[in-house]
Protein backbone atom coordinates (compact mmCIF):
# COMPACT_ATOMS: atom_id res chain seq x y z
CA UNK A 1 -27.94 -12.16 -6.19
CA UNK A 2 -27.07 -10.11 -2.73
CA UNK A 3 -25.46 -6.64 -3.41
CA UNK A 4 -22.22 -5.97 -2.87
CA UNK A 5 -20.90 -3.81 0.04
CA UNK A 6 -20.39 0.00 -0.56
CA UNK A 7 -17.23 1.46 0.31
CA UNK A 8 -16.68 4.82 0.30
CA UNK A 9 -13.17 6.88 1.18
CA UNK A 10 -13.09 10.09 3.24
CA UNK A 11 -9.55 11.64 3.06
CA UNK A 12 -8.58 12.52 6.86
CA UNK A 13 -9.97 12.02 10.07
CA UNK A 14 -12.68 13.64 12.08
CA UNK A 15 -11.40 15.32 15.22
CA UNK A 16 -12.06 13.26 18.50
CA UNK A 17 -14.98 13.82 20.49
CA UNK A 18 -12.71 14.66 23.35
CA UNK A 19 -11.20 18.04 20.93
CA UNK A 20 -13.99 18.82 19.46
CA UNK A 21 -16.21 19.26 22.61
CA UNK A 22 -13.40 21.29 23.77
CA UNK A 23 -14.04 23.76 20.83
CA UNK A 24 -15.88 26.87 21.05
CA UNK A 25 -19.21 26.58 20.42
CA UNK A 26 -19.13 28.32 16.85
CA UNK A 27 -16.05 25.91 15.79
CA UNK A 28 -18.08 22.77 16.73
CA UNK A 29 -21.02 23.56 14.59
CA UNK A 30 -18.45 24.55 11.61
CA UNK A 31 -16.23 21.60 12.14
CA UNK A 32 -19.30 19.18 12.14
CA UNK A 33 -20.87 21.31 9.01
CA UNK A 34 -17.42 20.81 7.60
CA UNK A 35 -17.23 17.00 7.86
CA UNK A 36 -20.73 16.19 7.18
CA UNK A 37 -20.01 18.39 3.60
CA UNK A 38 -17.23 16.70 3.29
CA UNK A 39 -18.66 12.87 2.81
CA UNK A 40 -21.38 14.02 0.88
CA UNK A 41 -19.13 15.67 -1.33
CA UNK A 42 -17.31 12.19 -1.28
CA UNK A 43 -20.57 10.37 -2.20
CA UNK A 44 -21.27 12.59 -4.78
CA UNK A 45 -17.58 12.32 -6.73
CA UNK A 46 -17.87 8.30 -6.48
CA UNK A 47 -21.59 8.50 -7.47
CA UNK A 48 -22.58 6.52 -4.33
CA UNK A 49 -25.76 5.27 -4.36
CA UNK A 50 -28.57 4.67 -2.05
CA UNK A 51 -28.89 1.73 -0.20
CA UNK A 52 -32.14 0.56 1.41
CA UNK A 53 -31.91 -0.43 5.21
CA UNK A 54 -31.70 -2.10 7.08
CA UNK A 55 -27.83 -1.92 7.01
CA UNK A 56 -24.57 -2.89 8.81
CA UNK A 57 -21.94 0.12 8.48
CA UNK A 58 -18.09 -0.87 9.28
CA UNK A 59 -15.85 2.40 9.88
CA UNK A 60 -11.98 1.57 9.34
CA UNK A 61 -10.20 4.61 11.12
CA UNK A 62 -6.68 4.73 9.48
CA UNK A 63 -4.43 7.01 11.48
CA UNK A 64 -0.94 8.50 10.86
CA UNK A 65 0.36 7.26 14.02
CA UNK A 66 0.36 4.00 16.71
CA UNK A 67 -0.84 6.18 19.38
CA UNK A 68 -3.39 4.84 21.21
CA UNK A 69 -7.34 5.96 21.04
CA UNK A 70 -10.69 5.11 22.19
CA UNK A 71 -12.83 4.07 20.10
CA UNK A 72 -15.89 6.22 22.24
CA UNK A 73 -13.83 9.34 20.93
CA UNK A 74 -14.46 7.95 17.32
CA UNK A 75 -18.03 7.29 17.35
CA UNK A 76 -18.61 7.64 13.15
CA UNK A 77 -20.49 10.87 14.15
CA UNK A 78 -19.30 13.18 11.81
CA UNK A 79 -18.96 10.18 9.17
CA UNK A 80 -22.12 9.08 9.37
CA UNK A 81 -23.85 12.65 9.56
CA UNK A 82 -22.53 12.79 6.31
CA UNK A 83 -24.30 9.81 4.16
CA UNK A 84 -27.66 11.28 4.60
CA UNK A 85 -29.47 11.72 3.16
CA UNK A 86 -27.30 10.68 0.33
CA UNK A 87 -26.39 7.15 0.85
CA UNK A 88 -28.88 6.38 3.88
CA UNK A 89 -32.39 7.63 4.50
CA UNK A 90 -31.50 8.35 8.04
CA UNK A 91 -28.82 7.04 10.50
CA UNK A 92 -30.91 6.02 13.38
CA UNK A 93 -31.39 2.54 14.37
CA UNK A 94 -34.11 1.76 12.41
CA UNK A 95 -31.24 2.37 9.29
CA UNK A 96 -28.12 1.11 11.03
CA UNK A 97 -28.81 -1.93 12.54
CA UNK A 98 -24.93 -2.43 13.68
CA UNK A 99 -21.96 -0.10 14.06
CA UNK A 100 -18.40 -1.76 14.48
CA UNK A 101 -15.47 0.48 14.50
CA UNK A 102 -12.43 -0.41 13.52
CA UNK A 103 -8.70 1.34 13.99
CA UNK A 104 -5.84 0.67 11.92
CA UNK A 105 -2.58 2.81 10.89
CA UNK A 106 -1.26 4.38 7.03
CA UNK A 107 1.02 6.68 7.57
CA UNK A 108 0.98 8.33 4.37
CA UNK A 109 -2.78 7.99 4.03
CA UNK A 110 -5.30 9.03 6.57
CA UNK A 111 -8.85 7.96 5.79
CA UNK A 112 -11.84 6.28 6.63
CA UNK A 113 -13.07 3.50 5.32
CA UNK A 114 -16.56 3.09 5.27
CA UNK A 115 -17.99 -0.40 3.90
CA UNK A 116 -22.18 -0.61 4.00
CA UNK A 117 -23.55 -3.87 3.99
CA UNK A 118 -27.43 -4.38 3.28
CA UNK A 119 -28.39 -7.17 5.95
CA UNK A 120 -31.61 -9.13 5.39
């Protein structure tokens, strides 16, 4: 019987690409430190477990507001930083055989959603 997909919850969301390369070079390694400590502290509360690639990783982006992004500035960087070695041996393409990113609004909850699907 396939496996199920994994789906694991990060409270918050990353900074954009765009702010963060706009941070001193100090803040950007302790914001990405940050967020990559961050999921695996994530994986570790919900006892995620390690799934053998190849895999298909989905990243829901729920934001507090309708503004409009682009999805380049949300790249799953920081996210997926964060599930090695954890979750996923590595996160090359070898691992991750597709990315999709998705955007989608909570006000009172922003998150993202990260569903891993084993693909054969």
């Amino acid at each position: 019987m396939p496996r199920k997909a994994t789906v694991i919850v990060v409270p918050g969301i990353p900074p954009s690409l765009n702010d963060w390369m706009n941070w001193h070079h100090f803040a950007r390694s302790q914001g990405k430190r940050q967020w990559k400590e961050k999921v695996m502290l994530v994986c570790l509360q919900d006892r995620a477990k390690p799934i053998a690639p190849p895999v298909k990783v989905t990243l829901t982006y729920f934001f507090d507001s309708h503004r409009r992004r682009d999805y380049d500035n949300y790249s799953g960087k920081f996210i997926l930083d964060g599930l090695v070695p954890r979750v996923l041996p590595d996160d090359s393409s070898e691992v991750i055989r597709s990315l999709l990113i998705r955007f989608d609004h909570d006000p009172k909850e922003p998150r993202v959603e990260v569903m891993i699907e084993r693909v054969v």
